[in-house]
PDB file of N, CA and C in Angstrom:
ATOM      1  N   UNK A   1      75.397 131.761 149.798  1.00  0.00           N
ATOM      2  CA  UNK A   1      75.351 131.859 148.349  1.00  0.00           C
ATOM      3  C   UNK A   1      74.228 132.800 147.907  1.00  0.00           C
ATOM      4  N   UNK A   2      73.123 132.709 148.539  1.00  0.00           N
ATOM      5  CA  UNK A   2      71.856 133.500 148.205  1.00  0.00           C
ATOM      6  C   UNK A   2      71.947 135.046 148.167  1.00  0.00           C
ATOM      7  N   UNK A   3      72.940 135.004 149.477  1.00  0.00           N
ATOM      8  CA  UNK A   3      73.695 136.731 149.817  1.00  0.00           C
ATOM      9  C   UNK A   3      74.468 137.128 148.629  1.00  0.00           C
ATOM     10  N   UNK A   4      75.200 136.401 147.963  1.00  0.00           N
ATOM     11  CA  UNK A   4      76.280 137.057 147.336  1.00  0.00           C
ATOM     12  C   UNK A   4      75.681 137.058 145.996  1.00  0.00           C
ATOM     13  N   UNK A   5      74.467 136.585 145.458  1.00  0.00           N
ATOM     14  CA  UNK A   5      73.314 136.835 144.255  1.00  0.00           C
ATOM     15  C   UNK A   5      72.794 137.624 144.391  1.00  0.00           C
ATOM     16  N   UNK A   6      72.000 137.892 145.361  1.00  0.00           N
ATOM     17  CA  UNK A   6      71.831 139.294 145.773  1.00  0.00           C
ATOM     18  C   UNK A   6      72.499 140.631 145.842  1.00  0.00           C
ATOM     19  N   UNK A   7      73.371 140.393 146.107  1.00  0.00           N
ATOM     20  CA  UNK A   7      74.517 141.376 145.875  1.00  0.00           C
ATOM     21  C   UNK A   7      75.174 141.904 144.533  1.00  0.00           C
ATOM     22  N   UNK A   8      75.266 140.743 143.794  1.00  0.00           N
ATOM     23  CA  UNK A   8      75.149 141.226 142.492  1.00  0.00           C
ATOM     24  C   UNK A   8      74.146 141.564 141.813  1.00  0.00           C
ATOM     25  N   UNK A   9      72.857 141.367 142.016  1.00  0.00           N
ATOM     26  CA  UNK A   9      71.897 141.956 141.474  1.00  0.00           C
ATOM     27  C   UNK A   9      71.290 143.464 141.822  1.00  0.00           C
ATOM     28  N   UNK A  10      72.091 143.716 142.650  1.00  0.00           N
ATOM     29  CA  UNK A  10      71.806 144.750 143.371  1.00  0.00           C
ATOM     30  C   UNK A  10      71.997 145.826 142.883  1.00  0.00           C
ATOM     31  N   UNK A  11      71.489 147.579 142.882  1.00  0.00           N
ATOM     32  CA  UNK A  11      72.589 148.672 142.361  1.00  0.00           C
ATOM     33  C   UNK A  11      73.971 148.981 142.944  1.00  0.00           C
ATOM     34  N   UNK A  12      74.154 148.484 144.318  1.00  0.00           N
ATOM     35  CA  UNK A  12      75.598 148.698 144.715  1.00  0.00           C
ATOM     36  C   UNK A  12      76.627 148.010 144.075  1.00  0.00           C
ATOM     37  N   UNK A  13      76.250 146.779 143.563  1.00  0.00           N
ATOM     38  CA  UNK A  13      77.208 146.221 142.780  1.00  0.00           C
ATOM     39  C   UNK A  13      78.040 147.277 141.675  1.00  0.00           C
ATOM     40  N   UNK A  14      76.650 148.034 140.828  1.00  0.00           N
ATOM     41  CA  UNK A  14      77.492 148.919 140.043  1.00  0.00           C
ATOM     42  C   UNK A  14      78.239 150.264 140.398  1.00  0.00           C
ATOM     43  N   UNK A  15      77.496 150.569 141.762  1.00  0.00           N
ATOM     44  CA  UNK A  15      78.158 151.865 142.409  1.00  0.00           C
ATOM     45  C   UNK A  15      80.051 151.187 143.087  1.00  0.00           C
ATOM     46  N   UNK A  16      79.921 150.051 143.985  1.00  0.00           N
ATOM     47  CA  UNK A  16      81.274 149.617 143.804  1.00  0.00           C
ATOM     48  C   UNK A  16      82.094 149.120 142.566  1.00  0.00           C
ATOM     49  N   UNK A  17      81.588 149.053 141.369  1.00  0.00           N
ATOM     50  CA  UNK A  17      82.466 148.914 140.134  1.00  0.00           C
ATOM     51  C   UNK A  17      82.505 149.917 139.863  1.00  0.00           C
ATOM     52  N   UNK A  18      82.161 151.043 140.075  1.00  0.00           N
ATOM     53  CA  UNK A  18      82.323 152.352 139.310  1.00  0.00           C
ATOM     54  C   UNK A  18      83.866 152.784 140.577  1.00  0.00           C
ATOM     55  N   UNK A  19      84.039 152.811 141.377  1.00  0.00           N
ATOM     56  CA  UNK A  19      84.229 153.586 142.305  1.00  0.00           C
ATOM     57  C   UNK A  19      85.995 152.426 142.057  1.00  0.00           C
ATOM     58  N   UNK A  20      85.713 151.032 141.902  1.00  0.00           N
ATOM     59  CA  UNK A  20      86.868 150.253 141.697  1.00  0.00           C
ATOM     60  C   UNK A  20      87.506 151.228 140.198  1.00  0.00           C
ATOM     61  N   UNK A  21      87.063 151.282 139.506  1.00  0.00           N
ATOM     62  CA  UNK A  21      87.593 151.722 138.060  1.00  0.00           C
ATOM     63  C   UNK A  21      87.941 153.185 138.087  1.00  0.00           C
ATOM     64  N   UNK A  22      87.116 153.689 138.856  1.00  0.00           N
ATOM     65  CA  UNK A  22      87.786 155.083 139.203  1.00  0.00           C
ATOM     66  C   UNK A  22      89.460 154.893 139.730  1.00  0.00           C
ATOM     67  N   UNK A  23      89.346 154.369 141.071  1.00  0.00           N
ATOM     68  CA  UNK A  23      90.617 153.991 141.572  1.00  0.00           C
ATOM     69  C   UNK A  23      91.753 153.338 140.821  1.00  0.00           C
ATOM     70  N   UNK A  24      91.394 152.944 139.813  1.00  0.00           N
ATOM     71  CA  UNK A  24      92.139 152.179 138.975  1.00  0.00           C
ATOM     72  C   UNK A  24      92.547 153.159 138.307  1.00  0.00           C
ATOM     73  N   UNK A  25      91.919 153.676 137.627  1.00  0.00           N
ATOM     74  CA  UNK A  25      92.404 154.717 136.227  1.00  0.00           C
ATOM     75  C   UNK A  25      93.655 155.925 136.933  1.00  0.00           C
ATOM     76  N   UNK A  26      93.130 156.785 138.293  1.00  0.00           N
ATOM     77  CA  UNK A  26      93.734 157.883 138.706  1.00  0.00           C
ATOM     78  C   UNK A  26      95.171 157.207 138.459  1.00  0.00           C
ATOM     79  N   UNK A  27      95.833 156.389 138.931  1.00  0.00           N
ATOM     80  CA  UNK A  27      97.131 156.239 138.733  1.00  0.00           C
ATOM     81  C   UNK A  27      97.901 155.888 137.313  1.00  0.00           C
ATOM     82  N   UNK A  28      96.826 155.005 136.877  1.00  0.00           N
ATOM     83  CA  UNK A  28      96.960 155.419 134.780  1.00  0.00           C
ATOM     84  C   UNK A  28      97.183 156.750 134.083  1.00  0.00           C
ATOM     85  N   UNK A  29      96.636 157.275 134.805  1.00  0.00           N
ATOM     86  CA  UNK A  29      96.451 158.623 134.167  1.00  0.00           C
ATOM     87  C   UNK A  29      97.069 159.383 134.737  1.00  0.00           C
ATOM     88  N   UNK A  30      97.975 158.960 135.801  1.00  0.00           N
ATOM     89  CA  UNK A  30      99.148 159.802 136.183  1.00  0.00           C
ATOM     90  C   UNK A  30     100.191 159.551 135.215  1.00  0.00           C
ATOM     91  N   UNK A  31     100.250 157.912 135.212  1.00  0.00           N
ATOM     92  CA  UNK A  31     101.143 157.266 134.664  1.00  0.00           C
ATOM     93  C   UNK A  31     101.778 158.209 133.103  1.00  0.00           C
ATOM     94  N   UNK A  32     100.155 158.088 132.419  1.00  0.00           N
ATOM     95  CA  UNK A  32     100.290 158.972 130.989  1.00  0.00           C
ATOM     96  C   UNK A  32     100.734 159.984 130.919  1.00  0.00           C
ATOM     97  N   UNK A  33      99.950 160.962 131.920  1.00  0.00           N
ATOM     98  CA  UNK A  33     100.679 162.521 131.374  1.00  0.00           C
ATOM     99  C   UNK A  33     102.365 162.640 132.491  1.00  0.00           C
ATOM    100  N   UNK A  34     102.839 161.932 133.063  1.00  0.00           N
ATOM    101  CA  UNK A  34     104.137 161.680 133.070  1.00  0.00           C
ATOM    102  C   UNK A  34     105.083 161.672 131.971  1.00  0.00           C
ATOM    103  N   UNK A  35     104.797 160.483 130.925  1.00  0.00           N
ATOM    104  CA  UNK A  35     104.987 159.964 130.017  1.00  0.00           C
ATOM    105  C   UNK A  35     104.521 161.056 128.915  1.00  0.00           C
ATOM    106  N   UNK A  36     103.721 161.421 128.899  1.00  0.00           N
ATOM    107  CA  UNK A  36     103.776 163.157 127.837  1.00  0.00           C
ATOM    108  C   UNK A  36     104.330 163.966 128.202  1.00  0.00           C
ATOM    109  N   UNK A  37     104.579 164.345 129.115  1.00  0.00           N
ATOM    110  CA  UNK A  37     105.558 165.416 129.744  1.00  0.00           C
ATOM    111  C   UNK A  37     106.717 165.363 129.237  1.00  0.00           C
ATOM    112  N   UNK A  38     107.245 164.473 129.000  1.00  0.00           N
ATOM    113  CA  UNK A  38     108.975 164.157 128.281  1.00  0.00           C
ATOM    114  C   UNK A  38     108.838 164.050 126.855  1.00  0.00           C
ATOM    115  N   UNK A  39     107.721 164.164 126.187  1.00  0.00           N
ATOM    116  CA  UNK A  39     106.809 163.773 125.117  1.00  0.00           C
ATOM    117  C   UNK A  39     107.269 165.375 123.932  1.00  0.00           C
ATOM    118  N   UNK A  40     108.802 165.214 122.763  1.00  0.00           N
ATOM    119  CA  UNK A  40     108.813 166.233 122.580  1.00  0.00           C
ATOM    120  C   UNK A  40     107.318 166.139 121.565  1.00  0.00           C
ATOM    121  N   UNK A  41     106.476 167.485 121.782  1.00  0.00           N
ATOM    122  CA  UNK A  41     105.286 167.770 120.614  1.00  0.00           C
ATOM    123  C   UNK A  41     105.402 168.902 119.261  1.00  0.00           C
ATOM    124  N   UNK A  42     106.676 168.654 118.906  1.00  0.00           N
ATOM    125  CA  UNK A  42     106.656 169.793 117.614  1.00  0.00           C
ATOM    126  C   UNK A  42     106.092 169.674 116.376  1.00  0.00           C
ATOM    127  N   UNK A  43     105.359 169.926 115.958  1.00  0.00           N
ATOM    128  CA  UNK A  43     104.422 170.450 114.652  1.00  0.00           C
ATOM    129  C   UNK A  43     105.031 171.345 113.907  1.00  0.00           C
ATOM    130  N   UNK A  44     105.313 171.057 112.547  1.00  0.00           N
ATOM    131  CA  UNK A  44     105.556 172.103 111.393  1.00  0.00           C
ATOM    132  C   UNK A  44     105.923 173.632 112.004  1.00  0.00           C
ATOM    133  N   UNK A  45     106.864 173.364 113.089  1.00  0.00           N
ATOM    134  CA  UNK A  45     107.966 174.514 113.956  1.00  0.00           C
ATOM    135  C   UNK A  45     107.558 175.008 115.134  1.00  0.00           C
ATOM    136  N   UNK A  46     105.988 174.504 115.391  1.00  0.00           N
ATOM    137  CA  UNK A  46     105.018 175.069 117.027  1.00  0.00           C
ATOM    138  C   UNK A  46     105.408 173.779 117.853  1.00  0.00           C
ATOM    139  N   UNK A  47     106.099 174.315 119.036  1.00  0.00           N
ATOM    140  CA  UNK A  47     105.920 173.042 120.423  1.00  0.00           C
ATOM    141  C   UNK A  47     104.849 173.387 120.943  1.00  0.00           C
ATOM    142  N   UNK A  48     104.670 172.450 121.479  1.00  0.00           N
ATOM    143  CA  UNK A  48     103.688 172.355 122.853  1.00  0.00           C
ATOM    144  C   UNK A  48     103.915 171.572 123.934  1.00  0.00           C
TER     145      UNK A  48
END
């Protein structure tokens, strides 16, 4: 138990939450611009 308090108090704790949320997002953010890609964007007669 003493180990795993330590561990959270630690800076690696936040270097492995950063590195979890990274991993998390890349496939979100595939997910999205998938999902914009089919996304018609016409404005007052300009696509994009």
């Amino acid at each position: 138990m003493n180990r795993i308090v330590t561990y959270l108090e630690s800076k690696e704790v936040v270097f492995h939450g950063a590195l979890l949320l990274i991993a998390l997002y890349v496939p979100h953010a595939g997910h999205l611009f998938k999902q914009l890609e089919h996304l018609d964007m016409t404005f007052f007669g300009f696509s994009f």
